[in-house]
N, C-alpha and C. Protein backbone atom coordinates (compact mmCIF):
# COMPACT_ATOMS: atom_id res chain seq x y z
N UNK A 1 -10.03 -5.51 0.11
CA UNK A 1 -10.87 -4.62 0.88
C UNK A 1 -12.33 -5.01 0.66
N UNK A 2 -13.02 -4.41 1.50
CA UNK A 2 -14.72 -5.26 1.38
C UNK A 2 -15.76 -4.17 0.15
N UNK A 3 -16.30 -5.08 -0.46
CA UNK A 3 -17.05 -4.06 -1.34
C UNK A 3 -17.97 -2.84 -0.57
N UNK A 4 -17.98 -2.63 0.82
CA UNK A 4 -18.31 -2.04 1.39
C UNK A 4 -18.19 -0.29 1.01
N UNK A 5 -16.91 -0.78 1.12
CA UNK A 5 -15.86 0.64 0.57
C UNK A 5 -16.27 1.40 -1.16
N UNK A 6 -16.79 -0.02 -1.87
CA UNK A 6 -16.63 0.65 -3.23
C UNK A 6 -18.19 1.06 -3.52
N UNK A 7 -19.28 1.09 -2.39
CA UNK A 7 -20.60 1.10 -1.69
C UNK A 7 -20.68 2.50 -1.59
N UNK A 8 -19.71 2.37 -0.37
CA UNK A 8 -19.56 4.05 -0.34
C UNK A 8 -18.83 5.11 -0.89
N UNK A 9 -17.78 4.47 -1.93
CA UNK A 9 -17.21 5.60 -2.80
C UNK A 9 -18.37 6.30 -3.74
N UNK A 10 -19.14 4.90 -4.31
CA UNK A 10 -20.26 5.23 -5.48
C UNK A 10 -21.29 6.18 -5.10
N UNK A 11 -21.93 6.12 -3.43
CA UNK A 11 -22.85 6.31 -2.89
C UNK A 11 -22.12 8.61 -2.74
N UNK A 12 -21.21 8.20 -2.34
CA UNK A 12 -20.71 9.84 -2.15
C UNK A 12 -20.14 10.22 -3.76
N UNK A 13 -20.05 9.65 -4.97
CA UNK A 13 -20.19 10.16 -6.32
C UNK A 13 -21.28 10.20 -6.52
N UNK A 14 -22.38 9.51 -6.18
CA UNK A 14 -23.75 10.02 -6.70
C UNK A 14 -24.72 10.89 -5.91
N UNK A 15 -23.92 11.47 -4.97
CA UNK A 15 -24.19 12.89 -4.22
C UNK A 15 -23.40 13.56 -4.34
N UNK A 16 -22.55 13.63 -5.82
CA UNK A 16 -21.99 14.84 -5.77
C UNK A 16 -20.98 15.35 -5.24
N UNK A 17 -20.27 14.08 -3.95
CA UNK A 17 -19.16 14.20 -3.11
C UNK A 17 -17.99 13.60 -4.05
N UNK A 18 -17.06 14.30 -4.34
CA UNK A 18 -15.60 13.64 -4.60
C UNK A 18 -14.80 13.49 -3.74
N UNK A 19 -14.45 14.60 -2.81
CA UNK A 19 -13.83 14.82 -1.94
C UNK A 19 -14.05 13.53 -0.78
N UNK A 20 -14.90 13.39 -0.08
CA UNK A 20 -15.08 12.33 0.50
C UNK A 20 -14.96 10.70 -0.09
N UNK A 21 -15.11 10.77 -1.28
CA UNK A 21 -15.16 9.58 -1.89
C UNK A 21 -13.72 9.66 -2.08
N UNK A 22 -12.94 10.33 -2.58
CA UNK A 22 -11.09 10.29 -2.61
C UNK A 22 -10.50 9.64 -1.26
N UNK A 23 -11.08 10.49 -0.20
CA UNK A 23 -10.19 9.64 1.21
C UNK A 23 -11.41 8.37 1.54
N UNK A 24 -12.09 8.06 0.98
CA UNK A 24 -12.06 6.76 1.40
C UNK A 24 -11.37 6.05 0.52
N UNK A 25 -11.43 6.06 -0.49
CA UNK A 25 -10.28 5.45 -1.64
C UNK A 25 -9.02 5.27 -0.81
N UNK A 26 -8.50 6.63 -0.57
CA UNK A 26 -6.68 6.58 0.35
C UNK A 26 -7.05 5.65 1.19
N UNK A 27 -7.89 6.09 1.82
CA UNK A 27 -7.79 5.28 3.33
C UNK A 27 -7.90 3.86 3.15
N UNK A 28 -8.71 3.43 2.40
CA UNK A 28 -9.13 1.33 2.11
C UNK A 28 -7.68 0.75 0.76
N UNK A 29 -7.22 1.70 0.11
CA UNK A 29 -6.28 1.30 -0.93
C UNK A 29 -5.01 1.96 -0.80
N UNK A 30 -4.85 3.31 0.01
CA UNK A 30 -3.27 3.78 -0.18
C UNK A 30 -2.53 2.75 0.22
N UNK A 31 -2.33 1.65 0.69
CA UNK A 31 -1.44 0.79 1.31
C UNK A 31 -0.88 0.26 0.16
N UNK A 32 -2.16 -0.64 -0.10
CA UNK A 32 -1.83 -1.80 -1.58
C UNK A 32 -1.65 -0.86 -2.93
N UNK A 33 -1.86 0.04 -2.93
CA UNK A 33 -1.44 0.82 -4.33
C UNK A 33 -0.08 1.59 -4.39
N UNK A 34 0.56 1.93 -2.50
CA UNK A 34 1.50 2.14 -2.67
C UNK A 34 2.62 1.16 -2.76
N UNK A 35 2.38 -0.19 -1.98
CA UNK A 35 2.67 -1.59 -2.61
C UNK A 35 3.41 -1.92 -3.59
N UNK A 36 2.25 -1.73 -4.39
CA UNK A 36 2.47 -2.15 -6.16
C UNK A 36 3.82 -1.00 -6.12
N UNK A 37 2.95 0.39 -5.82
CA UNK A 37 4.05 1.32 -6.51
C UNK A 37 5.73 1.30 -6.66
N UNK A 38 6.09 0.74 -5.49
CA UNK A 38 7.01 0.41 -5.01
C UNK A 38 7.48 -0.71 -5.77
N UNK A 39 7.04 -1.59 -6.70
CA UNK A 39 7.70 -2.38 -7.71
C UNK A 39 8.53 -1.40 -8.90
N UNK A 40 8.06 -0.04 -9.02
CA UNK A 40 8.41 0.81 -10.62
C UNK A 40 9.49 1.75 -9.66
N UNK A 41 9.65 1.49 -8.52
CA UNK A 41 10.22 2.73 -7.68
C UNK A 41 11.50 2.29 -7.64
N UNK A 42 12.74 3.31 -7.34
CA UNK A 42 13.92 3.06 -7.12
C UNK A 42 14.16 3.14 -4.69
N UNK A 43 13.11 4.17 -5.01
CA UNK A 43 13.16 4.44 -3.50
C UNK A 43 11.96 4.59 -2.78
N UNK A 44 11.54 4.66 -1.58
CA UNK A 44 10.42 4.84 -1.14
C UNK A 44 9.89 6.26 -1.43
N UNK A 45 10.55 7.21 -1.62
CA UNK A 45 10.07 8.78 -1.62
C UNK A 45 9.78 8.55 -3.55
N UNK A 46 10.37 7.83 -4.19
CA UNK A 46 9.63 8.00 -5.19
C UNK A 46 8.28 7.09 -5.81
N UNK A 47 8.31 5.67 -4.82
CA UNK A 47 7.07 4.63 -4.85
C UNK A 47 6.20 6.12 -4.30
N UNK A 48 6.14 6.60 -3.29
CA UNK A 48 5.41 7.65 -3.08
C UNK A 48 4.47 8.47 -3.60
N UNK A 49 5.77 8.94 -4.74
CA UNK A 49 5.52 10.42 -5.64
C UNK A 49 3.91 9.74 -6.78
N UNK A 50 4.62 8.15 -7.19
CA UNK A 50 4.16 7.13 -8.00
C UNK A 50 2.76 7.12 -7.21
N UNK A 51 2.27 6.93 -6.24
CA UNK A 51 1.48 6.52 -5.38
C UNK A 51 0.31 7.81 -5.76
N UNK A 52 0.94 8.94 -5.12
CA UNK A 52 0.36 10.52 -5.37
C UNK A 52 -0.22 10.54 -6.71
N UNK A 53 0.55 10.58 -7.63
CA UNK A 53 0.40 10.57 -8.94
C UNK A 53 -0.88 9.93 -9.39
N UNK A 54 -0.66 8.27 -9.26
CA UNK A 54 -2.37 7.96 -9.10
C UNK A 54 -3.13 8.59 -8.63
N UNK A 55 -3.12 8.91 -7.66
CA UNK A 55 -4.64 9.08 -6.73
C UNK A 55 -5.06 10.42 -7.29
N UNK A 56 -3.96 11.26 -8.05
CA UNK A 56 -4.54 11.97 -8.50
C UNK A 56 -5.08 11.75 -9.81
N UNK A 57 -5.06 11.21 -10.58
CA UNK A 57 -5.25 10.72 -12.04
C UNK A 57 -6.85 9.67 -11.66
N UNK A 58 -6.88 8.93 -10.63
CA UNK A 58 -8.17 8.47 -9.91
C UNK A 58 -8.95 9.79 -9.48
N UNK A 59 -8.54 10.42 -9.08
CA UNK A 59 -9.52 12.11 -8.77
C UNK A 59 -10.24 12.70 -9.99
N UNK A 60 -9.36 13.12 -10.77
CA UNK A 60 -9.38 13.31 -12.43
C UNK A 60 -10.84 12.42 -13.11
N UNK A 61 -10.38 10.99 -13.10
CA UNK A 61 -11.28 10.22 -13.93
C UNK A 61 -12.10 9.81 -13.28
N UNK A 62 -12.45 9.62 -11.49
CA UNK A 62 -13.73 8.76 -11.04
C UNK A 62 -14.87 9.03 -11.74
N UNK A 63 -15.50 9.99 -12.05
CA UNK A 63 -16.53 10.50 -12.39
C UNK A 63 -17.03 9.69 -13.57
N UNK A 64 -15.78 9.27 -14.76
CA UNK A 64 -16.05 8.53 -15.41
C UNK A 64 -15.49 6.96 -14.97
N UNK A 65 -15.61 5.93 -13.99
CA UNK A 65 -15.52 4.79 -13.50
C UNK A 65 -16.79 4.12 -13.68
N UNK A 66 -16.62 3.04 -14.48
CA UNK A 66 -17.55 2.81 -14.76
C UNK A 66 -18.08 0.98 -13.77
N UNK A 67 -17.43 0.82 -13.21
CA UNK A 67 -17.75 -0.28 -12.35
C UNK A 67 -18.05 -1.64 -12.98
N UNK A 68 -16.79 -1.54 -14.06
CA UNK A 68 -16.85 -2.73 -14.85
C UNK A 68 -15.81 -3.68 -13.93
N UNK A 69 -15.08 -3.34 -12.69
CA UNK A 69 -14.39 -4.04 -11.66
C UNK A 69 -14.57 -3.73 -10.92
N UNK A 70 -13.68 -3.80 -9.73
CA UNK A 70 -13.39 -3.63 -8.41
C UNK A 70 -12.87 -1.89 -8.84
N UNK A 71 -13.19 -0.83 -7.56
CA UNK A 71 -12.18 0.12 -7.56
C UNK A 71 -10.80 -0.28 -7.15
N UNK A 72 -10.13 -1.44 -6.09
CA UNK A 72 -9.19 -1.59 -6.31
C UNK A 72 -8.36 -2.34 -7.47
N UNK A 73 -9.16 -2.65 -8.41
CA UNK A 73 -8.53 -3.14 -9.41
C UNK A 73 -8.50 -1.91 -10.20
N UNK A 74 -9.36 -0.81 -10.34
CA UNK A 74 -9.24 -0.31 -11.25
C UNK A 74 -7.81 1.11 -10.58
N UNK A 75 -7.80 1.25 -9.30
CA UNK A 75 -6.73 1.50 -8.89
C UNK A 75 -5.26 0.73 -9.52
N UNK A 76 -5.67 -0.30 -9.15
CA UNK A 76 -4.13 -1.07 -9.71
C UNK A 76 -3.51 -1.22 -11.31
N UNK A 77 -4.45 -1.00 -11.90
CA UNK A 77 -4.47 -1.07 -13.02
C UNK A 77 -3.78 0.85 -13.45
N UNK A 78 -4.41 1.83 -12.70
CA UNK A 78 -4.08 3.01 -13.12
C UNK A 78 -2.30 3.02 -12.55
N UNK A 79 -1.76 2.54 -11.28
CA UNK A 79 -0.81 2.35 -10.71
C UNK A 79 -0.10 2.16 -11.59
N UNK A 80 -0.51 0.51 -12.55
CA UNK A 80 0.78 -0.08 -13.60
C UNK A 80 0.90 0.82 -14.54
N UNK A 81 0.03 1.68 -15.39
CA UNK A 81 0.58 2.00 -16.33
C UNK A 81 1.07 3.52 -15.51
N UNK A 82 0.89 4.09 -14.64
CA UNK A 82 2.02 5.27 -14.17
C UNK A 82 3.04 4.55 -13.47
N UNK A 83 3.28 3.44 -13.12
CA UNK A 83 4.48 2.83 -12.82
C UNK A 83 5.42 2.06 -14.41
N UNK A 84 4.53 1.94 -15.16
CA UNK A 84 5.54 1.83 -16.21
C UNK A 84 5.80 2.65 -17.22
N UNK A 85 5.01 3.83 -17.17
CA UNK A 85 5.29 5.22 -17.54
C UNK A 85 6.56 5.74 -16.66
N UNK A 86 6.68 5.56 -15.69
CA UNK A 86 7.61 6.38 -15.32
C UNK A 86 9.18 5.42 -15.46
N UNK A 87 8.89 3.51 -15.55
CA UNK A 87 10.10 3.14 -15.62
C UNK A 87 10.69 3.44 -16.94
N UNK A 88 9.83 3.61 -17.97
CA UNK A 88 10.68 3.68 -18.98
C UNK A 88 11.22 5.43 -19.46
N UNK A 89 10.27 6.40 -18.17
CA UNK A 89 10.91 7.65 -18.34
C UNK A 89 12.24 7.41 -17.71
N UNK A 90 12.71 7.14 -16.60
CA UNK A 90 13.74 7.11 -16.30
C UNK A 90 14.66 5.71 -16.15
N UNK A 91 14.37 4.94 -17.42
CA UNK A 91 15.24 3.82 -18.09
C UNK A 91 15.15 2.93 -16.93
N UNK A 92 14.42 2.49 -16.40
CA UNK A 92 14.82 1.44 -15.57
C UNK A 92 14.44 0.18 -16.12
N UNK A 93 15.20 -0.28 -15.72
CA UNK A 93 14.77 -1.96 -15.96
C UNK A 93 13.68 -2.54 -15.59
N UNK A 94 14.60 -3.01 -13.91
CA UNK A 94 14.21 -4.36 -13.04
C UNK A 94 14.06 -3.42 -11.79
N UNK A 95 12.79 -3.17 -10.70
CA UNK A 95 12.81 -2.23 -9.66
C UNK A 95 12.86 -3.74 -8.54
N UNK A 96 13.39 -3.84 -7.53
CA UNK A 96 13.10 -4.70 -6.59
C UNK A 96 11.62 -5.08 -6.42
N UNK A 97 11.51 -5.43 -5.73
CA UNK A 97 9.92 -5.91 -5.28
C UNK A 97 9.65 -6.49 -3.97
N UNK A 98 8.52 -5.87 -3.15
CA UNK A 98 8.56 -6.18 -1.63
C UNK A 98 7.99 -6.93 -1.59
N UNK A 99 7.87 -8.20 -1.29
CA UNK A 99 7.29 -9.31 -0.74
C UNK A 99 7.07 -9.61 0.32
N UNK A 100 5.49 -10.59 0.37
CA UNK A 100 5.87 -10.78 1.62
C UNK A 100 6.11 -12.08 2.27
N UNK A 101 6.53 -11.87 3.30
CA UNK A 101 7.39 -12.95 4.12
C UNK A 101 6.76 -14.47 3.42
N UNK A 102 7.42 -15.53 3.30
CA UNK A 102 6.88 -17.19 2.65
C UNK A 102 6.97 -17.85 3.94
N UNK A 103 6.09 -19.19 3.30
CA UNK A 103 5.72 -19.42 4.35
C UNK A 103 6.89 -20.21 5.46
N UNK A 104 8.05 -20.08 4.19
CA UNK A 104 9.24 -20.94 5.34
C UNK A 104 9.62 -19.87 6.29
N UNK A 105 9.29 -18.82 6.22
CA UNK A 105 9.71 -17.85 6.91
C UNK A 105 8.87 -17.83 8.22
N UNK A 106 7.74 -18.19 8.01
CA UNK A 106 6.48 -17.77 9.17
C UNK A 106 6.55 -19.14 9.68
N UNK A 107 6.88 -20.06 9.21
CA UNK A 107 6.63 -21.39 10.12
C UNK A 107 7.67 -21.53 11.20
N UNK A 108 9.23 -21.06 10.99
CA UNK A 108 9.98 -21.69 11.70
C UNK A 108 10.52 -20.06 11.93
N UNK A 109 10.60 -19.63 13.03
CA UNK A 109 11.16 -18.35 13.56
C UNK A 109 11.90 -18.13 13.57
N UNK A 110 12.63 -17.23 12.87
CA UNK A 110 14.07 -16.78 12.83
C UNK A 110 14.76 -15.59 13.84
N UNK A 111 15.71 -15.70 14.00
CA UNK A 111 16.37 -14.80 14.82
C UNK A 111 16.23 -13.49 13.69
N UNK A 112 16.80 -11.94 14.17
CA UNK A 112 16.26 -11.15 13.52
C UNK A 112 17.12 -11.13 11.82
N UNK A 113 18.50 -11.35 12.09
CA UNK A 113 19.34 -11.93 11.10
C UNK A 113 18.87 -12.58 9.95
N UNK A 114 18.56 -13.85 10.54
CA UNK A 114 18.20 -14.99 9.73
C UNK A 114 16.83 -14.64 9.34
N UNK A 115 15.96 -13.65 9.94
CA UNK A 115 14.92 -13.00 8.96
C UNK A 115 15.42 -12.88 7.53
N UNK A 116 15.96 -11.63 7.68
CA UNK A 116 16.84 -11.03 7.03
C UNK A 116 17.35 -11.62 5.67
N UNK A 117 18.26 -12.28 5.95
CA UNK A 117 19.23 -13.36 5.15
C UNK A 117 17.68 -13.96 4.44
N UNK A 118 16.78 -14.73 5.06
CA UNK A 118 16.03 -15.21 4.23
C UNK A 118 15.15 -14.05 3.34
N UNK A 119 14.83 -12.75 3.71
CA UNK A 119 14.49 -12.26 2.86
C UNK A 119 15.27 -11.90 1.68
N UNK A 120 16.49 -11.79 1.86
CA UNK A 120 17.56 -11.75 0.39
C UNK A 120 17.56 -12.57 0.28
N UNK A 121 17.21 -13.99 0.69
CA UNK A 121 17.16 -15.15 -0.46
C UNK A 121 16.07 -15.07 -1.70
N UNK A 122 14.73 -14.83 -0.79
CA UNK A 122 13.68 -14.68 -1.58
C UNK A 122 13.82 -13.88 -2.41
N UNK A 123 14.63 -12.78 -2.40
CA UNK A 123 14.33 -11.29 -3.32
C UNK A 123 14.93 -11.85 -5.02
N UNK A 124 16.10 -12.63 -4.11
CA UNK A 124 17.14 -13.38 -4.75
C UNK A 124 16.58 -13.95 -6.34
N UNK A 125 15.68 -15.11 -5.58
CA UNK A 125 15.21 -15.98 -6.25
C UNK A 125 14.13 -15.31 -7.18
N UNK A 126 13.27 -14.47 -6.34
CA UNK A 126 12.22 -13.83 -7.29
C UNK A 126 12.59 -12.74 -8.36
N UNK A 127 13.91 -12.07 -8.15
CA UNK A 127 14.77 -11.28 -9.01
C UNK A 127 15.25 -11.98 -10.00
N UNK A 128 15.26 -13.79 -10.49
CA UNK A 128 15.98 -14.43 -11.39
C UNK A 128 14.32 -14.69 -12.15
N UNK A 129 12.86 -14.59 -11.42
CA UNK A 129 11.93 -15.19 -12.65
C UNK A 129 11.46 -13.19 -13.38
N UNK A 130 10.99 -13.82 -14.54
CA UNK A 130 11.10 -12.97 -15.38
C UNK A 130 10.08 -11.34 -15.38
N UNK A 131 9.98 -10.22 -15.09
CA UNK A 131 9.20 -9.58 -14.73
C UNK A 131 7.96 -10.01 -14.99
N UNK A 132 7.37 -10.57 -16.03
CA UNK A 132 5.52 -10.83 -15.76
C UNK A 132 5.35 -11.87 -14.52
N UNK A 133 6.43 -12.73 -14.54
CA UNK A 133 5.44 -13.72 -13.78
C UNK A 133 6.32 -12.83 -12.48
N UNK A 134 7.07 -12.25 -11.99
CA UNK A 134 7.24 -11.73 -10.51
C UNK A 134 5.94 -10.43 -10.45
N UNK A 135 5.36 -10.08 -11.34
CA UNK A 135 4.06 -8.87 -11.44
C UNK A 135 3.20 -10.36 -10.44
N UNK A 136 2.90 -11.26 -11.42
CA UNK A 136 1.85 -11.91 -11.14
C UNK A 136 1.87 -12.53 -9.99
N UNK A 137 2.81 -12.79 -9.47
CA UNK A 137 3.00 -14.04 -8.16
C UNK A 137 2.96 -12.43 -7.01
N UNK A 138 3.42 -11.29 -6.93
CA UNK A 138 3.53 -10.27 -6.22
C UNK A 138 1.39 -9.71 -6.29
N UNK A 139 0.76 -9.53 -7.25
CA UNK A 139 -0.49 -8.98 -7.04
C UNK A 139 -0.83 -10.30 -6.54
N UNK A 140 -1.10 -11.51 -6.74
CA UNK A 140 -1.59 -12.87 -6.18
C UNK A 140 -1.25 -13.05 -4.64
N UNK A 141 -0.09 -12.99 -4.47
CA UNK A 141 0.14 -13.52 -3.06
C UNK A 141 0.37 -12.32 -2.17
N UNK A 142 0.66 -10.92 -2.65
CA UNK A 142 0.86 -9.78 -1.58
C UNK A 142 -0.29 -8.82 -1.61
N UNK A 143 -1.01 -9.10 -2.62
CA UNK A 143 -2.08 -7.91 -2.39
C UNK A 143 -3.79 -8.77 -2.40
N UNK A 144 -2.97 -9.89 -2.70
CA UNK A 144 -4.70 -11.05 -2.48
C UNK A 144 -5.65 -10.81 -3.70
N UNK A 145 -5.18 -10.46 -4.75
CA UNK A 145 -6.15 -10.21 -5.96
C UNK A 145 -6.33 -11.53 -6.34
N UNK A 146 -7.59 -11.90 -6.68
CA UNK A 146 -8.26 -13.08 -7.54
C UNK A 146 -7.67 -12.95 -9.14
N UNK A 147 -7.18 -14.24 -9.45
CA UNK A 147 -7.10 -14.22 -11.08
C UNK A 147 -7.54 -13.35 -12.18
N UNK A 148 -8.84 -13.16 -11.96
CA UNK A 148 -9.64 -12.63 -12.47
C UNK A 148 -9.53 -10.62 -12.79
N UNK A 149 -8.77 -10.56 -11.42
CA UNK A 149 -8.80 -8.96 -11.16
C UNK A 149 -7.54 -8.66 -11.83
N UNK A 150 -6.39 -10.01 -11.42
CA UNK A 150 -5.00 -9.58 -11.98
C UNK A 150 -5.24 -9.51 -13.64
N UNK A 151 -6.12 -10.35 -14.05
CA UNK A 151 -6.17 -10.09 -15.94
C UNK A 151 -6.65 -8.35 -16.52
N UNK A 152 -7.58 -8.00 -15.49
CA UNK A 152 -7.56 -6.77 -15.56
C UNK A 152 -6.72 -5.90 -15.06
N UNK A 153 -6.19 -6.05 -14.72
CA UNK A 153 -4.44 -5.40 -14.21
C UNK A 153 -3.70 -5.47 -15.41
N UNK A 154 -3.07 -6.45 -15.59
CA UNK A 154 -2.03 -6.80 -16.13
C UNK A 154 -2.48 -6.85 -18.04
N UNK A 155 -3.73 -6.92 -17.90
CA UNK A 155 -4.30 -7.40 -19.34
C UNK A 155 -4.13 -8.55 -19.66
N UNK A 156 -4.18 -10.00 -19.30
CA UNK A 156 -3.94 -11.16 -20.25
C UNK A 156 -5.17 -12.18 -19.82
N UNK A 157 -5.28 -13.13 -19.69
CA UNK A 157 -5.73 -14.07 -19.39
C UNK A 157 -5.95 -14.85 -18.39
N UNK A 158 -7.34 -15.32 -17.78
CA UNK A 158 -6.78 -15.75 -16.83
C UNK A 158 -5.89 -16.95 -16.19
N UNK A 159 -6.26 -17.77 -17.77
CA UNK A 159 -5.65 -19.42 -18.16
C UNK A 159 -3.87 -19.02 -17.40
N UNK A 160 -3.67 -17.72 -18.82
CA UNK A 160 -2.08 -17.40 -18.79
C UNK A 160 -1.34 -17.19 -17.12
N UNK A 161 -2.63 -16.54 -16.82
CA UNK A 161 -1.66 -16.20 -15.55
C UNK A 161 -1.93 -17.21 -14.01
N UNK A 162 -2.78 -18.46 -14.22
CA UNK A 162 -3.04 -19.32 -13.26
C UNK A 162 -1.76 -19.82 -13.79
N UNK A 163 -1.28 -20.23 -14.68
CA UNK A 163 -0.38 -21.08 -15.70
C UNK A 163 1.16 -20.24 -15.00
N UNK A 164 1.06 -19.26 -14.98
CA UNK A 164 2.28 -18.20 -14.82
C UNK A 164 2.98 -18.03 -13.54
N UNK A 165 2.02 -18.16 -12.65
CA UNK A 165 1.62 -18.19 -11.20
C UNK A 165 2.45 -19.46 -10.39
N UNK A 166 1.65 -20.82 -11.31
CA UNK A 166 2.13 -22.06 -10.98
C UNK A 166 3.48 -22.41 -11.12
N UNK A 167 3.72 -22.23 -12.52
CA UNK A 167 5.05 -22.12 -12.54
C UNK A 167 6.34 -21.29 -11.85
N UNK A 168 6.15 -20.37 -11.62
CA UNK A 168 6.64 -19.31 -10.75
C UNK A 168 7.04 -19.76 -9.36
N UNK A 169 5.75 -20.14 -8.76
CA UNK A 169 5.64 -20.71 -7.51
C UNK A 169 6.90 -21.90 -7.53
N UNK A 170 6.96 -22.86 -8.47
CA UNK A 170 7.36 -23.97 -8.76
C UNK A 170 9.06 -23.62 -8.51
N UNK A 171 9.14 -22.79 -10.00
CA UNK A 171 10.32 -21.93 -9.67
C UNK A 171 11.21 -21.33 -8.41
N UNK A 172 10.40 -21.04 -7.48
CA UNK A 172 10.37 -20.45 -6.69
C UNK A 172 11.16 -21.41 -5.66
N UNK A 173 10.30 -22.49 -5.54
CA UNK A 173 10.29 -23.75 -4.18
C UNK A 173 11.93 -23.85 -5.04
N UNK A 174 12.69 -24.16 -6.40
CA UNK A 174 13.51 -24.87 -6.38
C UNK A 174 14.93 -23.94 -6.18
N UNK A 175 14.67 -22.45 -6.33
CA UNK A 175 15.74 -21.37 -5.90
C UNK A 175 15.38 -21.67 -4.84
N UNK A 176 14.83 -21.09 -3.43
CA UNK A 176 14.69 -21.75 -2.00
C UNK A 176 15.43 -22.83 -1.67
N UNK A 177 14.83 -23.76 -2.29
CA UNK A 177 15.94 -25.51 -1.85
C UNK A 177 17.47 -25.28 -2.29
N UNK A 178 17.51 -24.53 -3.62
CA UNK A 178 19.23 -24.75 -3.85
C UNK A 178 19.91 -23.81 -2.70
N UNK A 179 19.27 -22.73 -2.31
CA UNK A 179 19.73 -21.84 -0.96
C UNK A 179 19.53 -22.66 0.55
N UNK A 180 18.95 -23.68 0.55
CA UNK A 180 18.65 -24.65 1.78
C UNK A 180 17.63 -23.86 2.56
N UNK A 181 16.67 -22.95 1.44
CA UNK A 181 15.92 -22.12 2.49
C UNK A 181 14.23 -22.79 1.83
N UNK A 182 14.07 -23.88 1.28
CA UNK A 182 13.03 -24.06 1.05
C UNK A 182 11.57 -24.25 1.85
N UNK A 183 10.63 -23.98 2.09
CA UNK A 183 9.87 -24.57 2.87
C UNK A 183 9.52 -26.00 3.10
């Protein structure tokens, strides 16, 4: 989203507006925060609840935001730990993860089927690498975060997770080829 947005969240907190500064938040981030959410979720009505949950816990604390990032990082960051607050309230493991379409998918057009089929390949393949690096390759390539923003997300490094990323990717191309769905 354009720093435009995090312009005018600051600009309506330092008049005193929350209320207005909250729906511009929804409005420039509910998408990508419900996104993420939807990695800790079993279903969409509860990526949802997950979704809500933030924005209220972002209502709560803006006041103290201190603009040491992006607000959507600091969104995403509040997301993971109420998305992994809630997986380990209700024991979950491994939640699916929505991706989006690769690029073997967008180059060569599939009938609506063979959409399909290739997206259970992908889910496939990205369901066998290990939850950090499917966190990392999912904020990188579906929500467009810079290295930099995912270390503040995720907490690590940015070495670790260019490193994490690559490999992943790598990973990735050779589940694809053994399915004959590689790009």
């Amino acid at each position: 989203m354009p720093p435009a947005v995090d312009d005018e969240v600051r600009e309506h907190l330092r008049a005193g507006r929350s209320e207005p500064a909250m729906r511009a938040l929804m409005r420039a981030y509910g998408r990508v925060v419900l996104g993420y959410c939807r990695r800790f979720a079993d279903s969409d009505a509860q990526a949802q609840d997950l979704r809500q949950e933030v924005f209220a816990q972002a209502h709560r604390d803006l006041h103290r935001f201190e603009g040491r990032s992006s607000l959507r990082t600091w969104l995403l960051s509040i997301a993971r730990h109420r998305g992994l607050d809630a997986r380990k309230a209700h024991g979950r493991r491994a939640a699916r993860l929505a991706v989006v379409e690769t690029a073997a998918a967008t180059r060569s057009p599939l009938p609506l089927d063979g959409q399909l089929a290739m997206r259970q390949i992908i889910e496939q393949c990205l369901g066998e690498l290990p939850e950090p690096s499917r966190e990392a390759v999912w904020l990188r390539h579906a929500t467009g975060l810079h290295y930099a923003e995912i270390a503040t997300v995720v907490q690590a490094s940015v070495a670790a997770l260019q490193m994490r990323v690559a490999r992943s990717i790598q990973a990735l191309r050779r589940c694809l080829d053994t399915h004959g769905a590689a790009p």
